[in-house]
PDB file of N, CA and C in Angstrom:
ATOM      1  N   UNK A   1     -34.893 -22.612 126.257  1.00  0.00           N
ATOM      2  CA  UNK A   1     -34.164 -22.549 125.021  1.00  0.00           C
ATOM      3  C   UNK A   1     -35.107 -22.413 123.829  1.00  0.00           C
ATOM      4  N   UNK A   2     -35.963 -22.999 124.040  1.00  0.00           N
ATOM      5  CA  UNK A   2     -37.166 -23.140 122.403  1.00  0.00           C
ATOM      6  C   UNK A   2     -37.708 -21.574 122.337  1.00  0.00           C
ATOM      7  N   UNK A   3     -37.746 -21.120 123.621  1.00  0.00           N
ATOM      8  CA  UNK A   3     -38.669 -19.273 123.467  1.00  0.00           C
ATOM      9  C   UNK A   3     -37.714 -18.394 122.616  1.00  0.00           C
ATOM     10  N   UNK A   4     -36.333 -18.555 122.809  1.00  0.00           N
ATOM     11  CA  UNK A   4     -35.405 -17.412 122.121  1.00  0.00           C
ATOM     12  C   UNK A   4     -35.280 -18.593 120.931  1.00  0.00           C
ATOM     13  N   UNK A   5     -35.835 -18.972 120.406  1.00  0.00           N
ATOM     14  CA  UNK A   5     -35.947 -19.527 118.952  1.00  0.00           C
ATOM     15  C   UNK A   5     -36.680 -19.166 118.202  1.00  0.00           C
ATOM     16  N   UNK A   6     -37.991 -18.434 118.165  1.00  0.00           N
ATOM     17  CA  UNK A   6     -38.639 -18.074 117.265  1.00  0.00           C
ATOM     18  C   UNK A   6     -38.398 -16.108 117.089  1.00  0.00           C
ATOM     19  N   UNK A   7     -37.968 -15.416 118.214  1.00  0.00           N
ATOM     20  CA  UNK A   7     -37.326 -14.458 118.038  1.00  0.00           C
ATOM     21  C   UNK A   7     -36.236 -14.420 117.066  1.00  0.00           C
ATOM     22  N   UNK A   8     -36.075 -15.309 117.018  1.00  0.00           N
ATOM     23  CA  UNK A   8     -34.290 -15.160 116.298  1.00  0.00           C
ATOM     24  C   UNK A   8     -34.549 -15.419 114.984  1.00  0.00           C
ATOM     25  N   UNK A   9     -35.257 -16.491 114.459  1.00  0.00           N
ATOM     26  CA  UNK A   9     -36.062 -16.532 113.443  1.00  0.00           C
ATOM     27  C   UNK A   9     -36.246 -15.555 112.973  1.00  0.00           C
ATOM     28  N   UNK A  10     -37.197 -14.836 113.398  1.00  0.00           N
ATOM     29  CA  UNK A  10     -37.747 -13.707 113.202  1.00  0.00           C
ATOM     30  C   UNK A  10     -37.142 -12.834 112.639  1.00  0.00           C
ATOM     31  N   UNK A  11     -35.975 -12.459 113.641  1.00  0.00           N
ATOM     32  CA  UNK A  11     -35.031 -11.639 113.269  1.00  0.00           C
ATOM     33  C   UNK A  11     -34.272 -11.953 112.333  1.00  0.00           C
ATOM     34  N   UNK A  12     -33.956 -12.843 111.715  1.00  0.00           N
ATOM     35  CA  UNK A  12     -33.179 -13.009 110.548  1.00  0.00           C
ATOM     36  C   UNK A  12     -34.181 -12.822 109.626  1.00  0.00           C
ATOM     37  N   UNK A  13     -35.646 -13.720 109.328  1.00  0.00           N
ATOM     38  CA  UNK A  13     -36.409 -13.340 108.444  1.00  0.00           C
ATOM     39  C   UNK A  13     -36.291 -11.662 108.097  1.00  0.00           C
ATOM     40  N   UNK A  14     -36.388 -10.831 109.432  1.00  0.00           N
ATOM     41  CA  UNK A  14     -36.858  -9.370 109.001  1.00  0.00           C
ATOM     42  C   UNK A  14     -35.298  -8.963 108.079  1.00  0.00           C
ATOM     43  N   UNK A  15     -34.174  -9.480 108.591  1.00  0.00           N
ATOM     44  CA  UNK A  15     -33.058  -9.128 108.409  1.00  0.00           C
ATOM     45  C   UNK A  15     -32.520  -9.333 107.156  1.00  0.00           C
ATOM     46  N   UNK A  16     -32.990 -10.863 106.580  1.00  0.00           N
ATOM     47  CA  UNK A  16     -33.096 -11.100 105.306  1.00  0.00           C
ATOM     48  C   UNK A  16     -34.167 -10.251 104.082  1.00  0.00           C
ATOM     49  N   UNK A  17     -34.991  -9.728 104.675  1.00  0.00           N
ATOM     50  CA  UNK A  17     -36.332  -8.957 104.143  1.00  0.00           C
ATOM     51  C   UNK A  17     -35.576  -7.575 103.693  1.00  0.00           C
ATOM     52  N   UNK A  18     -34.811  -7.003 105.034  1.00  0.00           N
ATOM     53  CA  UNK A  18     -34.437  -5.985 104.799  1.00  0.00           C
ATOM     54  C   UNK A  18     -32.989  -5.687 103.898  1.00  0.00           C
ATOM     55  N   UNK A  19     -32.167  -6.726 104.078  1.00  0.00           N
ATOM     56  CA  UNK A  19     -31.120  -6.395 102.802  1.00  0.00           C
ATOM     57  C   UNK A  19     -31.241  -6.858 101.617  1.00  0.00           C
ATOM     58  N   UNK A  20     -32.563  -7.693 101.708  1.00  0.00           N
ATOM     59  CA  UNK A  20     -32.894  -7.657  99.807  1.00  0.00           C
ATOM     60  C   UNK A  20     -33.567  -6.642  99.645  1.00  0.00           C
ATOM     61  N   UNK A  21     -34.249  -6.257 100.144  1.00  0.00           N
ATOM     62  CA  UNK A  21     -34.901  -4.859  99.485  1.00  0.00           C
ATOM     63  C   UNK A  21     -33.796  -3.790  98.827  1.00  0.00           C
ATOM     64  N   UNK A  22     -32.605  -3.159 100.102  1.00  0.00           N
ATOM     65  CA  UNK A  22     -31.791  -2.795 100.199  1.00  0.00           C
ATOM     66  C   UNK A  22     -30.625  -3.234  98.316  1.00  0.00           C
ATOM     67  N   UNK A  23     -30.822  -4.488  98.547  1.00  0.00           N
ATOM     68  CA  UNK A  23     -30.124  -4.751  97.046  1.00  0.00           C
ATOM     69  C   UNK A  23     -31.108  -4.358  96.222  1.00  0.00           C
ATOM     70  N   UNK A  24     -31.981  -4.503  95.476  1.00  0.00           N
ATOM     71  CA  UNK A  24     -32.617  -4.372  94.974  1.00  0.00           C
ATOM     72  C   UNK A  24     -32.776  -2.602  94.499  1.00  0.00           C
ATOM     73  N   UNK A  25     -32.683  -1.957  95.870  1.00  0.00           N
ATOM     74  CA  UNK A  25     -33.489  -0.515  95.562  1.00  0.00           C
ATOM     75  C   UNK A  25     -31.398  -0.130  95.055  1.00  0.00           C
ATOM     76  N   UNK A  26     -30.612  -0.534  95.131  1.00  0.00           N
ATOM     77  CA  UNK A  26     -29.249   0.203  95.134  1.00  0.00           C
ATOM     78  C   UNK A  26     -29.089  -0.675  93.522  1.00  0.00           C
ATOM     79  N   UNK A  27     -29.362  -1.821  93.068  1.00  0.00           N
ATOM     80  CA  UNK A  27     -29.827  -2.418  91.975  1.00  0.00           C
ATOM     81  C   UNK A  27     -30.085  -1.152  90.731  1.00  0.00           C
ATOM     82  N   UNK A  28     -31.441  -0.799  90.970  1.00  0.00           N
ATOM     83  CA  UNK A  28     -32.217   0.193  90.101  1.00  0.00           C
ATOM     84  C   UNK A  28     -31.772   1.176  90.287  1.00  0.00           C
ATOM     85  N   UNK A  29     -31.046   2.033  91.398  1.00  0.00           N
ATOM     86  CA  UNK A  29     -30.065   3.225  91.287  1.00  0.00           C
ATOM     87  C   UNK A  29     -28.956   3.333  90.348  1.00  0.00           C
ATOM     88  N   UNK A  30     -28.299   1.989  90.323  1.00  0.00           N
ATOM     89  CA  UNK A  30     -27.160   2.058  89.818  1.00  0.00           C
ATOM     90  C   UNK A  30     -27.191   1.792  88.393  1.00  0.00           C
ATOM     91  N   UNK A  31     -28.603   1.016  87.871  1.00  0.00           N
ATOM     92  CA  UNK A  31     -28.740   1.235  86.826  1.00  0.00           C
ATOM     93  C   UNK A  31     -29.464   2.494  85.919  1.00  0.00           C
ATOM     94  N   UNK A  32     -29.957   3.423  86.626  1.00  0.00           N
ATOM     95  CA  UNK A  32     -30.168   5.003  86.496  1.00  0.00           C
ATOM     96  C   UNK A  32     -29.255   5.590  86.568  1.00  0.00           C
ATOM     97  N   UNK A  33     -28.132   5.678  87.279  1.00  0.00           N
ATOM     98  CA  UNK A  33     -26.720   5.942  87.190  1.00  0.00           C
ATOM     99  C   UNK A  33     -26.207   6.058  85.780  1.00  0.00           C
ATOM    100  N   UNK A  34     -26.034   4.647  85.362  1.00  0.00           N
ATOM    101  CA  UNK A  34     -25.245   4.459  84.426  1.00  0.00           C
ATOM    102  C   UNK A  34     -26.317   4.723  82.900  1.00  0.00           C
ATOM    103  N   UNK A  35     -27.485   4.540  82.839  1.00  0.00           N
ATOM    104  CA  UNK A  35     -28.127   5.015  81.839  1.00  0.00           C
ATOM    105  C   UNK A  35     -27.959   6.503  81.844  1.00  0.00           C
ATOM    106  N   UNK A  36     -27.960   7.293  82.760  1.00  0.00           N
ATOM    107  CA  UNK A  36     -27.691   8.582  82.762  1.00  0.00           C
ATOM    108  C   UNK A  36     -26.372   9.449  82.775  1.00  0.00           C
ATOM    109  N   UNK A  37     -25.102   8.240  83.412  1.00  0.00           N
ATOM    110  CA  UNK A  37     -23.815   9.020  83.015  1.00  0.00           C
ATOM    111  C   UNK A  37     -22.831   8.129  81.649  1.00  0.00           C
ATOM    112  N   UNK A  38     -23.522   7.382  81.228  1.00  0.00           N
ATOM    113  CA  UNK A  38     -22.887   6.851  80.003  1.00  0.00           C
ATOM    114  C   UNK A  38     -23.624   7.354  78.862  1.00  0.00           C
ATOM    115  N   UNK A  39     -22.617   8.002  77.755  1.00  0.00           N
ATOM    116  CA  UNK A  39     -22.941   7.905  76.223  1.00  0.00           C
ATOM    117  C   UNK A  39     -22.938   7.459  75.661  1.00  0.00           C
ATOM    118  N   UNK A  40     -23.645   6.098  74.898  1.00  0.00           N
ATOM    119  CA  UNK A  40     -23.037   5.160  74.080  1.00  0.00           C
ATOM    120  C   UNK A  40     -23.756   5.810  72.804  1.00  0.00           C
ATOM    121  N   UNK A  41     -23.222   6.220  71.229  1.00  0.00           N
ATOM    122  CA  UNK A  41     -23.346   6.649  69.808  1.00  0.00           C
ATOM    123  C   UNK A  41     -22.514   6.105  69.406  1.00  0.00           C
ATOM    124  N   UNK A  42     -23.405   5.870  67.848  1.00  0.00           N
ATOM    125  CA  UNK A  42     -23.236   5.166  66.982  1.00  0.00           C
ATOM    126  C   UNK A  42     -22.563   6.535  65.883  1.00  0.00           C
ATOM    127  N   UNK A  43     -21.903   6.288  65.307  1.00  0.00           N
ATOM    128  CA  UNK A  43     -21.438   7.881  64.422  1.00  0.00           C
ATOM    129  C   UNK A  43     -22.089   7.124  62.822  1.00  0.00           C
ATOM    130  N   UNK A  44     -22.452   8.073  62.193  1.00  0.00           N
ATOM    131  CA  UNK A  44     -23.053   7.388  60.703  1.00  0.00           C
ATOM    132  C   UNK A  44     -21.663   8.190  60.065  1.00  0.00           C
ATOM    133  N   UNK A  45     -21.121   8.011  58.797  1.00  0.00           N
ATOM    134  CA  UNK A  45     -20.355   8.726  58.339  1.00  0.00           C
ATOM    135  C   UNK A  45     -21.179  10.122  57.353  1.00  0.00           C
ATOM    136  N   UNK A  46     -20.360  11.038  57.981  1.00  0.00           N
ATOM    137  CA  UNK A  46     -20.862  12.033  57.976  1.00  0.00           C
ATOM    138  C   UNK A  46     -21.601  13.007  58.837  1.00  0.00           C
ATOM    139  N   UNK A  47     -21.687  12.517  59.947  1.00  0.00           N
ATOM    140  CA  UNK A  47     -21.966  12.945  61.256  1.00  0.00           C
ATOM    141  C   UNK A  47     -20.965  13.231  62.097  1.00  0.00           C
ATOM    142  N   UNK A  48     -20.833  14.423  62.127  1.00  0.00           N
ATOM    143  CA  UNK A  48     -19.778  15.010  63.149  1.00  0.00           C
ATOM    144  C   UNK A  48     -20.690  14.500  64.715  1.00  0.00           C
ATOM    145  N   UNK A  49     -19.195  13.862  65.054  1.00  0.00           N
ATOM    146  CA  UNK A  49     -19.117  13.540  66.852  1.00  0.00           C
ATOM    147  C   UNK A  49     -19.885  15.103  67.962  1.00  0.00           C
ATOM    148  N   UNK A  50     -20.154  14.532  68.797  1.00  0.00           N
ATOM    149  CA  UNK A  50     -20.169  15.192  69.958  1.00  0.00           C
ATOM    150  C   UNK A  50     -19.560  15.841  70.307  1.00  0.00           C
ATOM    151  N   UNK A  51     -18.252  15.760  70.783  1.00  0.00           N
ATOM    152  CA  UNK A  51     -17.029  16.274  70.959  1.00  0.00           C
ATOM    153  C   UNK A  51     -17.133  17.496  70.217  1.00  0.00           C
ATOM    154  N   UNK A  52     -16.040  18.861  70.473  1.00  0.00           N
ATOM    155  CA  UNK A  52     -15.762  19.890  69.560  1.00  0.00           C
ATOM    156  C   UNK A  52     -14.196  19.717  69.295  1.00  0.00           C
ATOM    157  N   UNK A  53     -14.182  19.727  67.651  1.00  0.00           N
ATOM    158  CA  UNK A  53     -13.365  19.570  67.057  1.00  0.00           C
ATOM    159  C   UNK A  53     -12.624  21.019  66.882  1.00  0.00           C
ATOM    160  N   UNK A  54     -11.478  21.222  67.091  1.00  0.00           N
ATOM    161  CA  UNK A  54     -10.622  22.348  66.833  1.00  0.00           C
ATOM    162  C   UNK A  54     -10.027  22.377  65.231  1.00  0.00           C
ATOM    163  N   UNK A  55     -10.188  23.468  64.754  1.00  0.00           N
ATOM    164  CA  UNK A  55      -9.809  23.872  63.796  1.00  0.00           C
ATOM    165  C   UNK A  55      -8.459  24.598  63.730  1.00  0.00           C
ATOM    166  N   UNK A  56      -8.098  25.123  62.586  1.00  0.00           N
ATOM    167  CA  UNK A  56      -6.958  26.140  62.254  1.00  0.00           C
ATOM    168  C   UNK A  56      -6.876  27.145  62.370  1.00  0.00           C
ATOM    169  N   UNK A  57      -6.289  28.243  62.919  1.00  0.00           N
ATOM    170  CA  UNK A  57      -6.890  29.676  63.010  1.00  0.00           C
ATOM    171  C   UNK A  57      -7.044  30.409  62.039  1.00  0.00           C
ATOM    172  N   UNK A  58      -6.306  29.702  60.895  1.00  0.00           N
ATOM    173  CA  UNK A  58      -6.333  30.771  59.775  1.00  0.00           C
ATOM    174  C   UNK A  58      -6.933  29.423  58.628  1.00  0.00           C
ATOM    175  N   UNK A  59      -7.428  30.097  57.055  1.00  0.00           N
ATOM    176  CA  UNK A  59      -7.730  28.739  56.473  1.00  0.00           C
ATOM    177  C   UNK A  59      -6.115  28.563  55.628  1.00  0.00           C
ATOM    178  N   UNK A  60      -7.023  27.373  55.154  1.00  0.00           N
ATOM    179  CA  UNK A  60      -5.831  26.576  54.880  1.00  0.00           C
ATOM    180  C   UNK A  60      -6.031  25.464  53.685  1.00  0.00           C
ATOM    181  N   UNK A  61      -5.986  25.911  52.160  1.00  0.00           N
ATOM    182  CA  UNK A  61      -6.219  25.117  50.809  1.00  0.00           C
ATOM    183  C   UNK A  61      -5.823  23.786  51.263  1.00  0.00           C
ATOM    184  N   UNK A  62      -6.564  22.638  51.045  1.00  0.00           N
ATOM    185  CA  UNK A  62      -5.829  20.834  51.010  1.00  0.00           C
ATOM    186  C   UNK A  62      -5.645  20.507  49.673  1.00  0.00           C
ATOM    187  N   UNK A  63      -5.360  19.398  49.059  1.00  0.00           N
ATOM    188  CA  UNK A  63      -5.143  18.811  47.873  1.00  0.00           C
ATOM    189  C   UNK A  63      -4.836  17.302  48.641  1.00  0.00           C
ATOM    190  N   UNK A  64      -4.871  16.391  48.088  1.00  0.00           N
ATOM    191  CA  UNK A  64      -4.266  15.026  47.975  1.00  0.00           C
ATOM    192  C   UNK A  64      -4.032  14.784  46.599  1.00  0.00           C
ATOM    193  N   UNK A  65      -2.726  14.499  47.132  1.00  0.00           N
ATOM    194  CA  UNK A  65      -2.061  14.101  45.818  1.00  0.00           C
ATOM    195  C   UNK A  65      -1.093  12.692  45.727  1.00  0.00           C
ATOM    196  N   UNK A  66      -2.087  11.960  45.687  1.00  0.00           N
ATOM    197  CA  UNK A  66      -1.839   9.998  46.012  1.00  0.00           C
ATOM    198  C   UNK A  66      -1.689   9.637  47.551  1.00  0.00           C
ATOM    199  N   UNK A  67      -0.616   9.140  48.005  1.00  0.00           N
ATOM    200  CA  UNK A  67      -0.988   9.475  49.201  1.00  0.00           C
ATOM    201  C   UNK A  67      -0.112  10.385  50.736  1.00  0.00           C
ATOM    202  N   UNK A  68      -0.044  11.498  49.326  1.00  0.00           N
ATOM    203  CA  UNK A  68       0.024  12.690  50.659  1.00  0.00           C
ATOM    204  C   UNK A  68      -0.733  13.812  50.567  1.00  0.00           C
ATOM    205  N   UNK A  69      -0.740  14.713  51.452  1.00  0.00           N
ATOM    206  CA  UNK A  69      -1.495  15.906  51.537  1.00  0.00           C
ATOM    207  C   UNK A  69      -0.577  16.978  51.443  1.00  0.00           C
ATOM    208  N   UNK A  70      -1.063  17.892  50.698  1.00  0.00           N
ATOM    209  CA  UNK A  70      -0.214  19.373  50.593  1.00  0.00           C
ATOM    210  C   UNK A  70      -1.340  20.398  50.931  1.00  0.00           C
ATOM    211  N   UNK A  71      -1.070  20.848  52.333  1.00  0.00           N
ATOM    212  CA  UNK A  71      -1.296  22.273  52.957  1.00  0.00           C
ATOM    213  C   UNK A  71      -0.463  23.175  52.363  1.00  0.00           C
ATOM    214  N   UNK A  72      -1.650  24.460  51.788  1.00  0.00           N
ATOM    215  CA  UNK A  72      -0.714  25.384  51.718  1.00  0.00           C
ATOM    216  C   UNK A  72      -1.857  26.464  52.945  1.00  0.00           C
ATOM    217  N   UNK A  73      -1.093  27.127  53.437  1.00  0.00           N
ATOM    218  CA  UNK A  73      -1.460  28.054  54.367  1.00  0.00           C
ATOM    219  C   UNK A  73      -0.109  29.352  54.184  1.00  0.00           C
ATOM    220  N   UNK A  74      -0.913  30.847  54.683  1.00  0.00           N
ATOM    221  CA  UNK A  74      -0.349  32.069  54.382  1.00  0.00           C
ATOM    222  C   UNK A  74       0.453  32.416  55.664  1.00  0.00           C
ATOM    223  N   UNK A  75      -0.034  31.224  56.656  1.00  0.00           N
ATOM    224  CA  UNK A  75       0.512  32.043  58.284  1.00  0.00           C
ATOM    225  C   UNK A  75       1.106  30.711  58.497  1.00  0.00           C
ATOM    226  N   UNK A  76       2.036  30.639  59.951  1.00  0.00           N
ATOM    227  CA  UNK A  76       2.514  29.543  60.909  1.00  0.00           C
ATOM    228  C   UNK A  76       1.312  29.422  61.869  1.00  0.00           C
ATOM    229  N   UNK A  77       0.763  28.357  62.005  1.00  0.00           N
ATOM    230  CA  UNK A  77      -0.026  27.889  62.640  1.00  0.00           C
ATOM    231  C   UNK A  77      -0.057  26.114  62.768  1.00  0.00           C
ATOM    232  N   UNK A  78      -0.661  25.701  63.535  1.00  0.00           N
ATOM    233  CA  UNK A  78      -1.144  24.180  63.738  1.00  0.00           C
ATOM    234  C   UNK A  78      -2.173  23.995  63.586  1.00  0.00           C
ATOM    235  N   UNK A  79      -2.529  22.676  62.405  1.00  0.00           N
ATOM    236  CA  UNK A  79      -3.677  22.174  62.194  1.00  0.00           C
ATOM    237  C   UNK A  79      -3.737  20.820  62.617  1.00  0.00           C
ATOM    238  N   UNK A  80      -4.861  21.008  63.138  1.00  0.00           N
ATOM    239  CA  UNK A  80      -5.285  19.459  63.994  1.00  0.00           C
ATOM    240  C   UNK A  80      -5.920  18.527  62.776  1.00  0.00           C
ATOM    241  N   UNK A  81      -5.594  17.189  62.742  1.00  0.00           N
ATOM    242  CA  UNK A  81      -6.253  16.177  61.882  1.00  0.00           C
ATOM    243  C   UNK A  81      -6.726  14.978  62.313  1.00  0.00           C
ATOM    244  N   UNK A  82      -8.401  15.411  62.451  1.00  0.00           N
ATOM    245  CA  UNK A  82      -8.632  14.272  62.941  1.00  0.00           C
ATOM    246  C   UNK A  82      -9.420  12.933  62.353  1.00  0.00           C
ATOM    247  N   UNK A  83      -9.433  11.826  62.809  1.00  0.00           N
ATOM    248  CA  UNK A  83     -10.068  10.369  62.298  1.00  0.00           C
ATOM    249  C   UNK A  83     -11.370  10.964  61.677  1.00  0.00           C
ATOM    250  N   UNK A  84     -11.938   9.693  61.107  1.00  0.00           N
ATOM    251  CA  UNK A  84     -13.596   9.947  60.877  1.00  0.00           C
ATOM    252  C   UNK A  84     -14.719   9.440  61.505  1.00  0.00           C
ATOM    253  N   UNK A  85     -13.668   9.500  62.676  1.00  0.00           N
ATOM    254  CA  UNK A  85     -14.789   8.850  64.372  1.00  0.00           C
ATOM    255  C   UNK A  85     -14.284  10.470  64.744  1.00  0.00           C
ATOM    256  N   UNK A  86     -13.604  11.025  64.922  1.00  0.00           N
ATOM    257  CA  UNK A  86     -13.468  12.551  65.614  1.00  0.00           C
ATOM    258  C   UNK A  86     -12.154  12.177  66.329  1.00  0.00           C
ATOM    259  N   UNK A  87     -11.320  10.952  66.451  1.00  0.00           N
ATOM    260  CA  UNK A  87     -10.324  11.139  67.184  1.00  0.00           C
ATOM    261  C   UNK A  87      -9.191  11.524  66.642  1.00  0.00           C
ATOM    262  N   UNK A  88      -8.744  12.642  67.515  1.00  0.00           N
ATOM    263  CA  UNK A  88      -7.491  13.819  66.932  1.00  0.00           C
ATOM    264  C   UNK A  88      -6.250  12.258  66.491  1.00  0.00           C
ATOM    265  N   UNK A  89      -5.458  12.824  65.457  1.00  0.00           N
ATOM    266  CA  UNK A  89      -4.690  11.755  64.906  1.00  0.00           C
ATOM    267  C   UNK A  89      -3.620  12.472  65.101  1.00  0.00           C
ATOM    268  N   UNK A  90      -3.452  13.749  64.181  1.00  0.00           N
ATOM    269  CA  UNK A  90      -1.838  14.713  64.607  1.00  0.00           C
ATOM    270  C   UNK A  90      -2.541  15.883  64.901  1.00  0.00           C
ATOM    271  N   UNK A  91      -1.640  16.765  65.288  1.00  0.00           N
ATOM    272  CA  UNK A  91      -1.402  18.377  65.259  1.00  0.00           C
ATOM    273  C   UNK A  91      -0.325  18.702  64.265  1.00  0.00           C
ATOM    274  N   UNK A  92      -0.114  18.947  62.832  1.00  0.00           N
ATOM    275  CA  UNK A  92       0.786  19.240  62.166  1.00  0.00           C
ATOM    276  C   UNK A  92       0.792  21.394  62.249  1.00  0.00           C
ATOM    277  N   UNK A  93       2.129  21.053  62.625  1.00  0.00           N
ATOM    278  CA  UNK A  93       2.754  22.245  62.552  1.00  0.00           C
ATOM    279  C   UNK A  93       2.991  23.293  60.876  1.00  0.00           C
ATOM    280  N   UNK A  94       2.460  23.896  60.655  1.00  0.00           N
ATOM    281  CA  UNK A  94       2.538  24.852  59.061  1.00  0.00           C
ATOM    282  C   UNK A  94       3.481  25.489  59.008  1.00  0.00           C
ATOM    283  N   UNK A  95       4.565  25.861  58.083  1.00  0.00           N
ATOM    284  CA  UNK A  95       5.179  27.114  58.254  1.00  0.00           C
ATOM    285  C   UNK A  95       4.390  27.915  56.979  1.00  0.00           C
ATOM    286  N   UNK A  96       4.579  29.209  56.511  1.00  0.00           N
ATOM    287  CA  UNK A  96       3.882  29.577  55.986  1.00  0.00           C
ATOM    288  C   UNK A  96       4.487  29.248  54.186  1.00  0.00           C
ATOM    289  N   UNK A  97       3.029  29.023  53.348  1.00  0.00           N
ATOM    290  CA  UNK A  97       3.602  28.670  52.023  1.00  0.00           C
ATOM    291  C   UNK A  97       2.866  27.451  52.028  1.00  0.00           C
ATOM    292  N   UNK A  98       3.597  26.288  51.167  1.00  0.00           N
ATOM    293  CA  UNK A  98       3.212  24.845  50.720  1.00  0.00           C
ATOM    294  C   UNK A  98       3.999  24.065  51.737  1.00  0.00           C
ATOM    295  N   UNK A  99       3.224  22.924  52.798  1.00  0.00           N
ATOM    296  CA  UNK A  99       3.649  21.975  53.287  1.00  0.00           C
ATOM    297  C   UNK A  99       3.233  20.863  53.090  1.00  0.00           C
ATOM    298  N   UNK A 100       4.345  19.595  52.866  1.00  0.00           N
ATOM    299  CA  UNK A 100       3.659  18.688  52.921  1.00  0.00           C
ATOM    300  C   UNK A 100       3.259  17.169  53.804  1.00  0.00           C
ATOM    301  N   UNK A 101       2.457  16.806  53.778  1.00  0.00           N
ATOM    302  CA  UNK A 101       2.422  15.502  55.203  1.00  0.00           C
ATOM    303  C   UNK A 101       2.598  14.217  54.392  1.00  0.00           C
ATOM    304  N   UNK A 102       3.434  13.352  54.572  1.00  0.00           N
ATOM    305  CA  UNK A 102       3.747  11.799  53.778  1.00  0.00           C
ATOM    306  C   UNK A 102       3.245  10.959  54.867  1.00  0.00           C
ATOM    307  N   UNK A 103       2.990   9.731  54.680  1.00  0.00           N
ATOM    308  CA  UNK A 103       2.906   8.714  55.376  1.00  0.00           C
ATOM    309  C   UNK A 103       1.186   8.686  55.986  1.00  0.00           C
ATOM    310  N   UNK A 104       0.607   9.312  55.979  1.00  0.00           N
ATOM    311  CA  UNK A 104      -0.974   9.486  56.230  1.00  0.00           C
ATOM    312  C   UNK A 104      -1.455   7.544  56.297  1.00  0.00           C
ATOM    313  N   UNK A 105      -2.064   6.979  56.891  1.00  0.00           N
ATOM    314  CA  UNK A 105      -2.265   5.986  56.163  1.00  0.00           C
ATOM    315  C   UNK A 105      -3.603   5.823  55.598  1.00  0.00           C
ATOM    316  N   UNK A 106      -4.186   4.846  54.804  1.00  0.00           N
ATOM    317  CA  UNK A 106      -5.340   5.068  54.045  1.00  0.00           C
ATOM    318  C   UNK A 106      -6.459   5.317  54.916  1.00  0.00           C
ATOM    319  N   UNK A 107      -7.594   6.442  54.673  1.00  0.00           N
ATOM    320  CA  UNK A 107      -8.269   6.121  55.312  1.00  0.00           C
ATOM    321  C   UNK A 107      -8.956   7.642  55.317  1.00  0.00           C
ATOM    322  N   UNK A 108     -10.608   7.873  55.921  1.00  0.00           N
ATOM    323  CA  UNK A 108     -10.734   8.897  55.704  1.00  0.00           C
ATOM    324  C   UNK A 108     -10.182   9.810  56.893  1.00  0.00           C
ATOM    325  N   UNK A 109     -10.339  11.309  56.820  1.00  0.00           N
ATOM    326  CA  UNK A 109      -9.738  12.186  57.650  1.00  0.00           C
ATOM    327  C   UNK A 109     -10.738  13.451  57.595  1.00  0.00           C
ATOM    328  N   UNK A 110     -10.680  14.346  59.058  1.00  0.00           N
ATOM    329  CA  UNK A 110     -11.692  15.571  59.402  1.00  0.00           C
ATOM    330  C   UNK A 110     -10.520  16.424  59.589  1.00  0.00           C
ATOM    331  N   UNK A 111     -10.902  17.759  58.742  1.00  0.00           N
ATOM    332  CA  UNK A 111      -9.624  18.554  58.830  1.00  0.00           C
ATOM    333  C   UNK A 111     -10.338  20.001  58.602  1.00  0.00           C
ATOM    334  N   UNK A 112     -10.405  20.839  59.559  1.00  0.00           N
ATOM    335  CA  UNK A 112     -11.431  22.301  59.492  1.00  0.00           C
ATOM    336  C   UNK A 112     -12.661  21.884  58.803  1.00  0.00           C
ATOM    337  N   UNK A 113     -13.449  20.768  59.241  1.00  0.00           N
ATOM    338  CA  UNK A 113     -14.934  20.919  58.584  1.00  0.00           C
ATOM    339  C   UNK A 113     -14.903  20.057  57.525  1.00  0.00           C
ATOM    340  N   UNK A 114     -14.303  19.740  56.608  1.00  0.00           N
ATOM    341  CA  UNK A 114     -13.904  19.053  55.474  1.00  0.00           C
ATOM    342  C   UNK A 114     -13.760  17.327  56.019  1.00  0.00           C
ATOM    343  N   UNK A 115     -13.689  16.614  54.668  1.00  0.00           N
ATOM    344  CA  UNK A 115     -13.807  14.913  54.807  1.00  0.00           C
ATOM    345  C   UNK A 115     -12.423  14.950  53.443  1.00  0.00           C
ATOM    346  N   UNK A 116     -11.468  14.785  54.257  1.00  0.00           N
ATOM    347  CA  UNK A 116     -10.482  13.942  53.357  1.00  0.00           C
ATOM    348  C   UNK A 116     -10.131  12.652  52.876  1.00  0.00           C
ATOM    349  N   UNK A 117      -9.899  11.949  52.060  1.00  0.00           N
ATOM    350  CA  UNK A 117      -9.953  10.280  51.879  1.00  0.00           C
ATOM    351  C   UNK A 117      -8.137  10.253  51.278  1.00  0.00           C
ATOM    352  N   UNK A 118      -7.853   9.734  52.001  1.00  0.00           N
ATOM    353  CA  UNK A 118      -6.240   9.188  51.464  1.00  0.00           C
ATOM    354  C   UNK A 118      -6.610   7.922  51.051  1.00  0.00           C
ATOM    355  N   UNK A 119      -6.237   7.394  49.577  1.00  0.00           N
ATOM    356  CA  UNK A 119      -6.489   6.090  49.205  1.00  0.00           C
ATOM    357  C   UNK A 119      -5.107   5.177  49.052  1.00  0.00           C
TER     358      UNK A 119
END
């Protein structure tokens, strides 16, 4: 009984040897992983995002006037309006002429390239 005791030993030592390594090397993979498939940015204002922002197909005069916006545009088209992190807020629909958007809430806005501020 005492001879198959230090084999076995053994074998767990190597066995223990070998799945810490094993953690360890899948450890530092996974943190190369994630340094390499995560983006973490900071946006400064005034720095357009990463992301590509869609525009209007045609242009399109703004105004604020307290707190709404009057598009005037010559065609029917949709203009996208987005946050001042880059996240799309609406798609407002144009008909052609003067339209206007109510209810905006305060705050700034990215609209074809431009920085809008509703106060």
């Amino acid at each position: 009984m005492r001879k198959y005791q230090v084999p076995f030993r053994v074998f767990l030592l190597v066995a223990m040897i070998l799945t810490s390594t094993w953690a360890v090397a899948d450890k530092q993979q996974s943190r190369r992983l994630a340094k390499d498939s995560v983006t973490v940015s900071t946006l400064r204002w005034g720095e357009i995002p990463s992301g590509r922002m869609v525009q209007s197909a045609y242009p399109v005069r703004l105004a604020v006037k307290g707190r709404s916006l009057r598009v005037t545009s010559k065609y029917e088209q949709v203009l996208p309006i987005y946050t001042h992190t880059g996240t799309l807020y609406v798609a407002m629909q144009l008909n052609p002429g003067v339209n206007w958007l109510n209810g905006l809430p305060r705050g700034r806005y990215r609209i074809n390239n431009r920085t809008i501020s509703i106060k």
